[in-house]
N, C-alpha and C. Protein backbone atom coordinates (compact mmCIF):
# COMPACT_ATOMS: atom_id res chain seq x y z
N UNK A 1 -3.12 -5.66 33.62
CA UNK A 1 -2.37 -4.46 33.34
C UNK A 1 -3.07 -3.68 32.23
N UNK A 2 -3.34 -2.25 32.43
CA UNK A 2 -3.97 -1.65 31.51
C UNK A 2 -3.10 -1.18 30.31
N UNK A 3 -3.51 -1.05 29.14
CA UNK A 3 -2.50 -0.16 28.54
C UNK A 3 -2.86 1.04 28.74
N UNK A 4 -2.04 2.28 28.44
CA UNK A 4 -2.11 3.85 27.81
C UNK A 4 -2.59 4.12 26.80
N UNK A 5 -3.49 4.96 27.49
CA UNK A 5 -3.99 5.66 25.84
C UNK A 5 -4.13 6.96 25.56
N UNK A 6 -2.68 7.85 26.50
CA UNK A 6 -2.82 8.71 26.00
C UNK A 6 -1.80 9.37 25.22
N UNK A 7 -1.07 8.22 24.64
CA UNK A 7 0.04 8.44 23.72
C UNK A 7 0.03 9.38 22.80
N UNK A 8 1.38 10.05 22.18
CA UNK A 8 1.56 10.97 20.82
C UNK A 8 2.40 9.79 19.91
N UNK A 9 1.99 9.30 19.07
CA UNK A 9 2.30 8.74 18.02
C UNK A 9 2.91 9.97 16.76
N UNK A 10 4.30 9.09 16.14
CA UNK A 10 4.78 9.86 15.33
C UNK A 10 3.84 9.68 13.77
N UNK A 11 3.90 10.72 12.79
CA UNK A 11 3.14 10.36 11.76
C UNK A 11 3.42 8.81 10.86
N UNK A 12 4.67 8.42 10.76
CA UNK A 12 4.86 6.85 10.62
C UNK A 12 4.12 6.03 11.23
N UNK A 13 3.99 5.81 12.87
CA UNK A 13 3.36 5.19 13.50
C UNK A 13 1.80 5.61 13.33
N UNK A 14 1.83 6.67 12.96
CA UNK A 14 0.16 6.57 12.83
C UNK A 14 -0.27 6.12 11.68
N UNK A 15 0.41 6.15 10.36
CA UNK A 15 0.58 5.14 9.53
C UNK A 15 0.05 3.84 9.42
N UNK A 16 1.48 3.07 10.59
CA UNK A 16 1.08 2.05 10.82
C UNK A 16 -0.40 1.66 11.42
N UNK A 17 -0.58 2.27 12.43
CA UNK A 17 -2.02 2.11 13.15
C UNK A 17 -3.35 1.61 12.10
N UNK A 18 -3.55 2.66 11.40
CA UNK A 18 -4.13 2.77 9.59
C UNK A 18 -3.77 1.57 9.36
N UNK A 19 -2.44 1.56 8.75
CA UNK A 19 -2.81 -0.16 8.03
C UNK A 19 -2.73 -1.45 9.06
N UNK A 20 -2.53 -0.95 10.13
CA UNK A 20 -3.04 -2.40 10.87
C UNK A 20 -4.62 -2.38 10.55
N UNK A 21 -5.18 -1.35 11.17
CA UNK A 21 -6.61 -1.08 10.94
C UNK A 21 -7.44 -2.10 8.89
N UNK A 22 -6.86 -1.47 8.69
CA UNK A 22 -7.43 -1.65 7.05
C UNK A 22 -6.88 -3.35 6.71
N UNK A 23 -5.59 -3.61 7.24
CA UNK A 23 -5.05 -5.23 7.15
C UNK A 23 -6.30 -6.07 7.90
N UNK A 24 -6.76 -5.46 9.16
CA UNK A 24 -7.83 -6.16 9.94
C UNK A 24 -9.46 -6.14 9.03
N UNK A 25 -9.74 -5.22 8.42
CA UNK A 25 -10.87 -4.86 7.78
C UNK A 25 -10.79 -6.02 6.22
N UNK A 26 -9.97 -6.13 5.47
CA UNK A 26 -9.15 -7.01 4.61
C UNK A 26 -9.36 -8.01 5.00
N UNK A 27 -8.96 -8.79 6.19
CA UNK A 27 -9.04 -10.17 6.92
C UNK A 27 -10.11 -10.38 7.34
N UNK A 28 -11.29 -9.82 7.18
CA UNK A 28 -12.38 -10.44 7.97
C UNK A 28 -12.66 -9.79 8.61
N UNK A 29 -12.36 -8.69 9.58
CA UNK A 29 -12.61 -7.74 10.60
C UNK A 29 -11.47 -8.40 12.08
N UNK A 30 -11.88 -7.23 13.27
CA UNK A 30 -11.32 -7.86 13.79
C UNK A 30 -11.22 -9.62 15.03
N UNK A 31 -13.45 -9.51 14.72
CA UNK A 31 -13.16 -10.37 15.58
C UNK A 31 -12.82 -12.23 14.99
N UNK A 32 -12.72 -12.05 13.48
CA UNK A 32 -12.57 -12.89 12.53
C UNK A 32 -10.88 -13.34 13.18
N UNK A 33 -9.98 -12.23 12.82
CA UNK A 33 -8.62 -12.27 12.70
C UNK A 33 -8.35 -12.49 14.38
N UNK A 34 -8.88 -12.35 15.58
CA UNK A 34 -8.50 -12.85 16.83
C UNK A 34 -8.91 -14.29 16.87
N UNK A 35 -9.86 -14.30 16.23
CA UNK A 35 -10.04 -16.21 16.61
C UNK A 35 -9.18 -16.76 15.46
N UNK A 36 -9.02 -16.23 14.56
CA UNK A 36 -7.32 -17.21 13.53
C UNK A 36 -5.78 -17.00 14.29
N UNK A 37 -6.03 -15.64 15.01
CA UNK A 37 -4.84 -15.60 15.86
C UNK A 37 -4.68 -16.19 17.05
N UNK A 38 -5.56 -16.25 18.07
CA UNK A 38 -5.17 -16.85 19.26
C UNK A 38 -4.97 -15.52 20.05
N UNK A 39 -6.21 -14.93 20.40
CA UNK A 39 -5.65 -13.46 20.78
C UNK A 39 -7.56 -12.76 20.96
N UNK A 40 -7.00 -12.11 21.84
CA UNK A 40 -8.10 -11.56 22.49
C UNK A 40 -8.57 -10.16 21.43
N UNK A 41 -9.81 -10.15 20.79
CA UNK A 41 -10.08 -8.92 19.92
C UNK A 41 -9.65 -7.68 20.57
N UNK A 42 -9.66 -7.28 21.73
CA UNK A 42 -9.44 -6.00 22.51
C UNK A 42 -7.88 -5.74 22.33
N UNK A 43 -7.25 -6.79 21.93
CA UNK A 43 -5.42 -6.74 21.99
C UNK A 43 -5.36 -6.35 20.47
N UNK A 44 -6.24 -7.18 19.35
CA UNK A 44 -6.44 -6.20 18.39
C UNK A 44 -6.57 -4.96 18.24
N UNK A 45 -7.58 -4.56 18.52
CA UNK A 45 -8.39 -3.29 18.99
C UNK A 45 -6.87 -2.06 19.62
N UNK A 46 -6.14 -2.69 20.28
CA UNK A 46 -5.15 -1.39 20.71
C UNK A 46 -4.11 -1.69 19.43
N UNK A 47 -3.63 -2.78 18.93
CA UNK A 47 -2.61 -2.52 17.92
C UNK A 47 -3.02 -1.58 16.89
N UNK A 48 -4.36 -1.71 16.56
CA UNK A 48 -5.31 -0.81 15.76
C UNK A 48 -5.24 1.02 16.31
N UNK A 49 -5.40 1.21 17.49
CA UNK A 49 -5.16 2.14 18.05
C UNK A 49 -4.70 3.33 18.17
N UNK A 50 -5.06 4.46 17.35
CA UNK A 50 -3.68 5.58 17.15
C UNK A 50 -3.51 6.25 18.66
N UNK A 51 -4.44 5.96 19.98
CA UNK A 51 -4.57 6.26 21.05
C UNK A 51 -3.39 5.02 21.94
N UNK A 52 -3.27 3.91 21.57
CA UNK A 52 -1.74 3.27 22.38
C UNK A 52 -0.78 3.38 21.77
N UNK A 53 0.25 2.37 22.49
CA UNK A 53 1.65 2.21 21.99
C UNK A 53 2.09 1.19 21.72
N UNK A 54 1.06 0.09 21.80
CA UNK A 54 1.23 -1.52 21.15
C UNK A 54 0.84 -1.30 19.51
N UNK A 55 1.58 -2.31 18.98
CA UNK A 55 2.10 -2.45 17.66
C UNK A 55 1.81 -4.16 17.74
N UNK A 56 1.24 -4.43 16.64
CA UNK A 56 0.91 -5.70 15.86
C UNK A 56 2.83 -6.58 15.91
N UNK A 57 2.86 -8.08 15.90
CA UNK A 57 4.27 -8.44 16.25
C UNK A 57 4.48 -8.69 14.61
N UNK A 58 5.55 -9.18 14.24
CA UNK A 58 5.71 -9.45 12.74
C UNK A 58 5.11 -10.99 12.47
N UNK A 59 5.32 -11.76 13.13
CA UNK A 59 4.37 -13.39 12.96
C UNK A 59 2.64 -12.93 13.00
N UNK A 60 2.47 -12.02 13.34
CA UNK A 60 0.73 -11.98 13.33
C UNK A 60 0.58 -11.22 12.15
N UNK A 61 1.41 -10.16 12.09
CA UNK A 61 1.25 -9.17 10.19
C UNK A 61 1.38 -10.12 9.31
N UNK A 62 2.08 -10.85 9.34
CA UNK A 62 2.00 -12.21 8.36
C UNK A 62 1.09 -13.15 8.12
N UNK A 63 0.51 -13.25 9.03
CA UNK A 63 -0.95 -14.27 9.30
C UNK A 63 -2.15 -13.26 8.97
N UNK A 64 -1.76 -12.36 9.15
CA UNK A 64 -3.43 -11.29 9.37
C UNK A 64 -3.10 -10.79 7.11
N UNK A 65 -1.79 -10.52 7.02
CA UNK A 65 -1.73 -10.13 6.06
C UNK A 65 -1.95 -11.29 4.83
N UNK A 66 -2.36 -12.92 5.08
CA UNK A 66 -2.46 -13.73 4.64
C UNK A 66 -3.79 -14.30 4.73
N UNK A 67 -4.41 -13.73 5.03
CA UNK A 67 -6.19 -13.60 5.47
C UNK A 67 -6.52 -12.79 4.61
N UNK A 68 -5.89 -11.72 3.82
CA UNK A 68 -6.58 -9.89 3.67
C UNK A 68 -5.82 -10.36 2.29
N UNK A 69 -5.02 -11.73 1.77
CA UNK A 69 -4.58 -11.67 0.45
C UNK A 69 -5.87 -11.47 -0.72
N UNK A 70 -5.34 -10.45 -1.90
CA UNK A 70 -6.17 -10.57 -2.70
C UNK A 70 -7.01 -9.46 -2.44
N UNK A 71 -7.39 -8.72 -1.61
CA UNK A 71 -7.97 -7.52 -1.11
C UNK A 71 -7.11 -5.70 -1.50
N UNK A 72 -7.99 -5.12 -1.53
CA UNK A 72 -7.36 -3.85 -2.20
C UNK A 72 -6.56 -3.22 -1.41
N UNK A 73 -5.14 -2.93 -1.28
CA UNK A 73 -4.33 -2.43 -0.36
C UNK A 73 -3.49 -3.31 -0.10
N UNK A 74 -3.48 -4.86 -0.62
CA UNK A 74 -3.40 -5.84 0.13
C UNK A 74 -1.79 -5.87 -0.50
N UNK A 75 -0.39 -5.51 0.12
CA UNK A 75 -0.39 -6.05 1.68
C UNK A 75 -0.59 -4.43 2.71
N UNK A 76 -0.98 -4.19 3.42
CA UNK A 76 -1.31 -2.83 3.74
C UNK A 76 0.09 -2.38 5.20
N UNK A 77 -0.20 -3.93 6.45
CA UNK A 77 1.53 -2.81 7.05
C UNK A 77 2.81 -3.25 6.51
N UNK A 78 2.77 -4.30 5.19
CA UNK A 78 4.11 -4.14 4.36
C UNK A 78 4.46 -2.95 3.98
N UNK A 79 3.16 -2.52 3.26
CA UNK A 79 3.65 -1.10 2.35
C UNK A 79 3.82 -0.37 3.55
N UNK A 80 3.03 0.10 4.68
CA UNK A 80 3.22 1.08 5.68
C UNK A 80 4.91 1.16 6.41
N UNK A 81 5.18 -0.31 6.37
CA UNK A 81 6.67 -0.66 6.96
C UNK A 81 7.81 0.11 5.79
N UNK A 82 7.45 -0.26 4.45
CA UNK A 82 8.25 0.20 3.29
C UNK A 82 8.34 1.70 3.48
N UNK A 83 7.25 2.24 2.98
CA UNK A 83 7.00 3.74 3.58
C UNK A 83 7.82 4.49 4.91
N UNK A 84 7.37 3.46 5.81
CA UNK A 84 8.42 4.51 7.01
C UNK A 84 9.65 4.16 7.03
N UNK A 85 10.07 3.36 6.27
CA UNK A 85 11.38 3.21 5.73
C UNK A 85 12.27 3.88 4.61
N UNK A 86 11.47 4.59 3.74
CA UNK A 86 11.57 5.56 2.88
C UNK A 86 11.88 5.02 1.57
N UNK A 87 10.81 4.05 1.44
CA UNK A 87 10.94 2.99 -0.03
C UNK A 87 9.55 2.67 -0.42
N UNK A 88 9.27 1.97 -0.97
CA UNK A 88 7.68 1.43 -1.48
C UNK A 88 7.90 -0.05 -1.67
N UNK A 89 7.03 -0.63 -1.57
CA UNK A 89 6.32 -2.10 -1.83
C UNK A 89 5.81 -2.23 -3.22
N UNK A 90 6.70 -3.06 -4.11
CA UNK A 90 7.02 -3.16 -5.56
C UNK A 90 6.00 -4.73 -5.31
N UNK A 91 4.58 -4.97 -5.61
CA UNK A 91 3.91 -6.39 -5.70
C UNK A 91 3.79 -6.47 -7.12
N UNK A 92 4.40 -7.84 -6.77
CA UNK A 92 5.04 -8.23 -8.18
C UNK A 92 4.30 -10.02 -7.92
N UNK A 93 3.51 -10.10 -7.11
CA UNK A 93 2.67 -11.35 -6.66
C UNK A 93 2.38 -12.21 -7.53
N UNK A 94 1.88 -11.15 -8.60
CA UNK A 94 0.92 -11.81 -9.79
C UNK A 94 1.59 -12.12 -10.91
N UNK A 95 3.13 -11.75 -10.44
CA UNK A 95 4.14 -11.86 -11.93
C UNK A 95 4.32 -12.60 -12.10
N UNK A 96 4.45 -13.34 -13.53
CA UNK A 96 4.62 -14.68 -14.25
C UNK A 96 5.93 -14.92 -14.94
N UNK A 97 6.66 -13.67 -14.74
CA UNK A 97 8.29 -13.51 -15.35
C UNK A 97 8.73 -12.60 -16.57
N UNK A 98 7.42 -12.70 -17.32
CA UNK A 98 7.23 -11.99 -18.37
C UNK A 98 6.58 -10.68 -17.78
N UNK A 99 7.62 -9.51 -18.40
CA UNK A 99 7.20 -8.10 -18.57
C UNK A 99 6.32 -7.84 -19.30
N UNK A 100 5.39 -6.90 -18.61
CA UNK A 100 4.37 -6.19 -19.46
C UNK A 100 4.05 -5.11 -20.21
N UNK A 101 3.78 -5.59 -21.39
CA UNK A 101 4.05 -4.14 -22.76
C UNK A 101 3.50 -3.00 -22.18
N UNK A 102 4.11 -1.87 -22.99
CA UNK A 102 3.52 -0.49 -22.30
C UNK A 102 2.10 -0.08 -22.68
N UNK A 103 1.74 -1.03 -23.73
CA UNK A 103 0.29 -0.98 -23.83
C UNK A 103 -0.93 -1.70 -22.75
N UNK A 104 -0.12 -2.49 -22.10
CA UNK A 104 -0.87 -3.04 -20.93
C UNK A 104 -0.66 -1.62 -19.86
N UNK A 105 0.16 -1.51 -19.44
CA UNK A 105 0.42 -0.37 -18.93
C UNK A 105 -0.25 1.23 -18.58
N UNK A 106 -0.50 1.46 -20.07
CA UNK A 106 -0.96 2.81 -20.20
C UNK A 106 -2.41 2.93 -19.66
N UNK A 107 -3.59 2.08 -20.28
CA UNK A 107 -4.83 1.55 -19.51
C UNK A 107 -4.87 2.00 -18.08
N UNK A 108 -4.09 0.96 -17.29
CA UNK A 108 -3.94 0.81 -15.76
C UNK A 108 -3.61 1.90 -15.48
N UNK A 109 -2.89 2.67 -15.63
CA UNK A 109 -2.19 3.69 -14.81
C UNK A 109 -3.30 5.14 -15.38
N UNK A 110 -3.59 5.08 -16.63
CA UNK A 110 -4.44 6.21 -16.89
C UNK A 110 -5.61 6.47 -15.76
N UNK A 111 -6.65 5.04 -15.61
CA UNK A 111 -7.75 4.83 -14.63
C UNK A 111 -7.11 4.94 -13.66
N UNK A 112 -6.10 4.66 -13.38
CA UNK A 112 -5.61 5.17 -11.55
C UNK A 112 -5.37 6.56 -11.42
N UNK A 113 -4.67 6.96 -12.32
CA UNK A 113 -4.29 8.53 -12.30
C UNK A 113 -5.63 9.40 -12.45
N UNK A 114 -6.69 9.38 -13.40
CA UNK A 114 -7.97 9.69 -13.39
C UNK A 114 -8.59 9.44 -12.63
N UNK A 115 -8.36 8.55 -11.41
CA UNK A 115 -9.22 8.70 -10.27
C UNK A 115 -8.69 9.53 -9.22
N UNK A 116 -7.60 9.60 -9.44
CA UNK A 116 -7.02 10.30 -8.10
C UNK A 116 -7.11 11.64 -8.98
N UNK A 117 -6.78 12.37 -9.39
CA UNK A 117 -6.90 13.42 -10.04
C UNK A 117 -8.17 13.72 -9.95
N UNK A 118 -9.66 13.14 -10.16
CA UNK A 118 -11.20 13.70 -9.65
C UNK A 118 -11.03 13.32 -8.18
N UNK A 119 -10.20 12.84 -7.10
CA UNK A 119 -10.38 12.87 -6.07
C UNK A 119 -9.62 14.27 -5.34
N UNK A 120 -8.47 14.53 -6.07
CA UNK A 120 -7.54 15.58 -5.70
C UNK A 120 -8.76 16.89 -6.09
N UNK A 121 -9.35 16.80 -7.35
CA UNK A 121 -10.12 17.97 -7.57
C UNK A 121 -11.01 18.17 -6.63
N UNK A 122 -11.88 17.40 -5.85
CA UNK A 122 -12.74 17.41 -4.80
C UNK A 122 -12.93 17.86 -3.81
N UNK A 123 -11.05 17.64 -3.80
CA UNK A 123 -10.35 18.08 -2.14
C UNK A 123 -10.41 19.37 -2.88
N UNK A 124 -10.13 19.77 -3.54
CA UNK A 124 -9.85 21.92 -3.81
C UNK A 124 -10.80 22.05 -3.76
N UNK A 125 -12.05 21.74 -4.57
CA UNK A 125 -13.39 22.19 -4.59
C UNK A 125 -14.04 21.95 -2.92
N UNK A 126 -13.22 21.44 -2.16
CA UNK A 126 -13.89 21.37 -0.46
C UNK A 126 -12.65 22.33 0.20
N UNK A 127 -11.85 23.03 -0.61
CA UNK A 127 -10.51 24.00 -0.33
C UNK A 127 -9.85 23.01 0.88
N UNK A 128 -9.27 21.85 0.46
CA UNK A 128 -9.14 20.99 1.51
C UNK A 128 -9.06 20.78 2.85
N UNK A 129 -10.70 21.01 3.09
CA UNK A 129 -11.47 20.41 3.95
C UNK A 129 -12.28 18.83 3.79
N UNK A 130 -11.44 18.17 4.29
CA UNK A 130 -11.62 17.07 3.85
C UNK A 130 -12.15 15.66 5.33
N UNK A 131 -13.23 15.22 4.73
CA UNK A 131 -13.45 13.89 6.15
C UNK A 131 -12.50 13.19 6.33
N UNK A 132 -12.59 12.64 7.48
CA UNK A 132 -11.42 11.79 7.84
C UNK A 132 -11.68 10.09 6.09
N UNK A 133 -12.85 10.00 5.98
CA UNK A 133 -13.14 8.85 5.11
C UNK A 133 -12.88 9.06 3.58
N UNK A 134 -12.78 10.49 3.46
CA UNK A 134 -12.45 11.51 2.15
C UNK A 134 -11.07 11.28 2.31
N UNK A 135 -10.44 11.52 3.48
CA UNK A 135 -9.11 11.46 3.59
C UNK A 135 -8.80 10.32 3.32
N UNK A 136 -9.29 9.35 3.83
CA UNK A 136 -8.52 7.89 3.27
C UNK A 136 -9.13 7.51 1.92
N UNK A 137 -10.03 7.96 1.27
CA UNK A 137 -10.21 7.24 0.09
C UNK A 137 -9.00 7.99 -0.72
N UNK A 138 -8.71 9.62 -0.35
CA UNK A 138 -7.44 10.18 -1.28
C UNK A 138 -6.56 8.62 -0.94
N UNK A 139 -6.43 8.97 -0.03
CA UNK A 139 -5.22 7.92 0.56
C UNK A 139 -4.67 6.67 -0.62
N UNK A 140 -5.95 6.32 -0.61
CA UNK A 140 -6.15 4.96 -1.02
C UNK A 140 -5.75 5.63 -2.79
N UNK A 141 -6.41 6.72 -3.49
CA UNK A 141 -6.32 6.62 -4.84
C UNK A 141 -4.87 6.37 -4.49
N UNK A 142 -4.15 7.47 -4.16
CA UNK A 142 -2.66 7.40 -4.23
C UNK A 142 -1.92 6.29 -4.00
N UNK A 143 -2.20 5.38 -3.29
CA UNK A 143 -1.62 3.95 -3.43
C UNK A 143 -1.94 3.08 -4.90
N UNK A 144 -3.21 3.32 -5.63
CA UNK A 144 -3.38 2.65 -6.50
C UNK A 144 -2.69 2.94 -7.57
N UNK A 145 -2.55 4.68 -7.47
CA UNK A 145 -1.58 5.32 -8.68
C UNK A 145 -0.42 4.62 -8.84
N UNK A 146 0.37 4.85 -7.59
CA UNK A 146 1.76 4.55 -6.52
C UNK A 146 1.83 3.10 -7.60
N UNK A 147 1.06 2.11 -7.28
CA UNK A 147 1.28 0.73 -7.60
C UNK A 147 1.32 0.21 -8.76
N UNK A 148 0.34 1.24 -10.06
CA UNK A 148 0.66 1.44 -11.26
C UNK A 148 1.69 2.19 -11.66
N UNK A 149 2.24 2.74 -11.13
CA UNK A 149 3.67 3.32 -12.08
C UNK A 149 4.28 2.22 -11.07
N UNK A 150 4.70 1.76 -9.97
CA UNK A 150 5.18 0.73 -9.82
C UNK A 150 5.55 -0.19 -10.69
N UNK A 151 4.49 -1.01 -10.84
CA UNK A 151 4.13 -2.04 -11.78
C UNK A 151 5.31 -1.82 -12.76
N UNK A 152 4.84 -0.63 -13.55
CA UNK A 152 5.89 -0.19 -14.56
C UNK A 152 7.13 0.08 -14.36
N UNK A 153 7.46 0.48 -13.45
CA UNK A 153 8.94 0.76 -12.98
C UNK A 153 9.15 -0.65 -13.27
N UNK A 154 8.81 -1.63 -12.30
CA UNK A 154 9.09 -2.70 -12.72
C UNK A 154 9.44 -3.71 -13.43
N UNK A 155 8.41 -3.51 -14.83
CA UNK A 155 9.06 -4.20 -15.80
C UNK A 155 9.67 -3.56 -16.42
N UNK A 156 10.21 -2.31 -16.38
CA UNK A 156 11.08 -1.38 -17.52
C UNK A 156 12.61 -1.62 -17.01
N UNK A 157 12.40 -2.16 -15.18
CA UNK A 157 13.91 -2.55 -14.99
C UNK A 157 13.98 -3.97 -14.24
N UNK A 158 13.10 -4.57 -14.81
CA UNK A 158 12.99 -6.01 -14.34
C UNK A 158 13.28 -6.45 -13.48
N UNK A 159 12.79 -5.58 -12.09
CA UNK A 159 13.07 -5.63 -10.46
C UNK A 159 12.32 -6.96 -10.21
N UNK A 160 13.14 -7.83 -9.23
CA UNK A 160 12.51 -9.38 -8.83
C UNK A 160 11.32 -9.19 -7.89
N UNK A 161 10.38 -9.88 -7.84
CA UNK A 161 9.22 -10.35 -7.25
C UNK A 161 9.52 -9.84 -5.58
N UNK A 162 8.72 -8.76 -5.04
CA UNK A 162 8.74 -8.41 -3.75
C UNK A 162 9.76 -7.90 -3.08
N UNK A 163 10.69 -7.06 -4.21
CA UNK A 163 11.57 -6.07 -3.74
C UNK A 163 11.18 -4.66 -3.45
N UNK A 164 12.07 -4.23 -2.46
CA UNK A 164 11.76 -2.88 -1.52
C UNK A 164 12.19 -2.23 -2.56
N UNK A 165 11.07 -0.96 -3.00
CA UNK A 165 11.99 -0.17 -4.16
C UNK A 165 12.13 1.32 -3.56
N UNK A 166 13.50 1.95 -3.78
CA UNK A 166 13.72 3.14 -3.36
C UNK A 166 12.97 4.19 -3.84
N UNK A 167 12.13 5.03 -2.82
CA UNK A 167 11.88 6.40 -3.91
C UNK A 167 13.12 7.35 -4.29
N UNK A 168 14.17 7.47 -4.72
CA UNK A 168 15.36 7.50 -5.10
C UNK A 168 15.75 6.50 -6.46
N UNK A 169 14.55 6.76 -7.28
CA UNK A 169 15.66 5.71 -8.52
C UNK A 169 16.11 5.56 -9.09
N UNK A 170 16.77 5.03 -9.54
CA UNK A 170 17.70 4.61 -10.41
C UNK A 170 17.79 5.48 -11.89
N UNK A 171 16.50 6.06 -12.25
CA UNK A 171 16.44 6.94 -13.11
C UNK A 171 14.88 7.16 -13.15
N UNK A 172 14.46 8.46 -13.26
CA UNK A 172 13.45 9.13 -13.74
C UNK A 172 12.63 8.23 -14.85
N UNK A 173 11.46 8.09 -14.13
CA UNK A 173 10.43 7.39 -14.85
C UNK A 173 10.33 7.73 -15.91
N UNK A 174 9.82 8.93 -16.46
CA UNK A 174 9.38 9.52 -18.01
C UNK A 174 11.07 9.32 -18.56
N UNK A 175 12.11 9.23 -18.35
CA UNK A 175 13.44 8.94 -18.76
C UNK A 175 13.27 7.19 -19.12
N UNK A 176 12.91 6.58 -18.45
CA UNK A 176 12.73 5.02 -18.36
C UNK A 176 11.48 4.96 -19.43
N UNK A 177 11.06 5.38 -19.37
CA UNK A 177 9.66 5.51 -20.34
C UNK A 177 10.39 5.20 -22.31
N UNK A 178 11.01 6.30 -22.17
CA UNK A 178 11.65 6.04 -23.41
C UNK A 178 12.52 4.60 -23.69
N UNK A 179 13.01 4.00 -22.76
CA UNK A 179 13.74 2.74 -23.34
C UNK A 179 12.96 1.55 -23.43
N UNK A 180 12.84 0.81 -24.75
CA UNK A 180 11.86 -0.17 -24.97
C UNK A 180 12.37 -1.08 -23.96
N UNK A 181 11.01 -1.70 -23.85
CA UNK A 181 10.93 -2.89 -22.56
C UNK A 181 11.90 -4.27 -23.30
N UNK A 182 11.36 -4.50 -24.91
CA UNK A 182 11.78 -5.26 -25.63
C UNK A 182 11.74 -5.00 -27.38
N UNK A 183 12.37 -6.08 -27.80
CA UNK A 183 12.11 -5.80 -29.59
C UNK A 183 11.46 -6.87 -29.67
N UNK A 184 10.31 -6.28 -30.73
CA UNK A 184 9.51 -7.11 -31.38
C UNK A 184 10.14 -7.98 -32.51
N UNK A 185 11.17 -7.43 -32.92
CA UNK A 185 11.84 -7.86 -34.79
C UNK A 185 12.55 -8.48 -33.84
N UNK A 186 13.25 -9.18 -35.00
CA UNK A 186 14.61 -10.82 -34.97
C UNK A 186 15.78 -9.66 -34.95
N UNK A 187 15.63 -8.05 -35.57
CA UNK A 187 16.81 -7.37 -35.74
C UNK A 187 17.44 -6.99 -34.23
């Protein structure tokens, strides 16, 4: 049975397609991740697909996304799933329980924001005309930004390890900004 390939995918689903794509690139490629799966690379190859209508199952995003651990993006169709859900992917992987001062903080998020900001300038200076590979590296700053004020959202409201966080929150970041994480004094 052949599949279709001359589908219209909604911009979510093309989303997804992307981070199946980049979850597979993460894992080894794809013909790495068909021989850990049990699965023919070409069945890869269409979940990858913004041209079909097959979609990766959730037992293989889990396996493929457990191959690609530790990799940049990584988990890539969690966050895509969060996203077309109208939330973000709060990785909190590396958390040890203890919140991190806003001096750890400021570092990380400056270098993320300074990269995307000379990547955003690039795009004007090309009056955004932009490659499809230009396009995903924006892509990509903006997830790294995304994951540093994350981070921080995080410990400013001590959200648990691998919760869906609303873009709707709870209060305005630069508002959250002002309330100390902790006191240093016994007072």
């Amino acid at each position: 049975m052949s599949t279709a390939r001359d589908i219209n995918l909604s911009p979510s689903q093309l989303a997804l397609k992307l981070a199946t794509r980049e979850a597979f690139k993460a894992a080894g490629g794809q013909d790495f991740c068909a021989s850990e799966l049990g699965c023919a690379q070409s069945r890869l190859s269409d979940y990858a697909s913004p041209n079909t209508g097959d979609f990766i199952s959730i037992d293989k995003v889990l396996m493929v996304e457990a191959l690609g651990a530790g990799k940049a993006g990584h988990p890539h169709i969690t966050r895509a799933l969060a996203r077309a859900s109208g939330g973000e992917f709060l990785d909190r992987s590396a958390d040890d329980g203890e919140a991190e001062a806003l001096d750890v903080h400021l570092p990380r998020f400056a270098a993320e924001a300074g990269d995307l900001i000379r990547h955003l300038a690039q795009g004007v200076a090309l009056k955004g005309r932009l490659t499809t590979p230009q396009l995903h590296e924006l892509n990509r700053q903006v997830v790294e930004t995304l994951d540093a004020l994350l981070a921080l959202y995080g410990d400013l409201n001590d959200v648990p390890a691998g919760t869906l966080v609303s873009r709707q929150l709870e209060m305005p970041l630069a508002a959250a900004a002002l309330i100390p994480i902790r006191r240093t004094d016994s007072s």
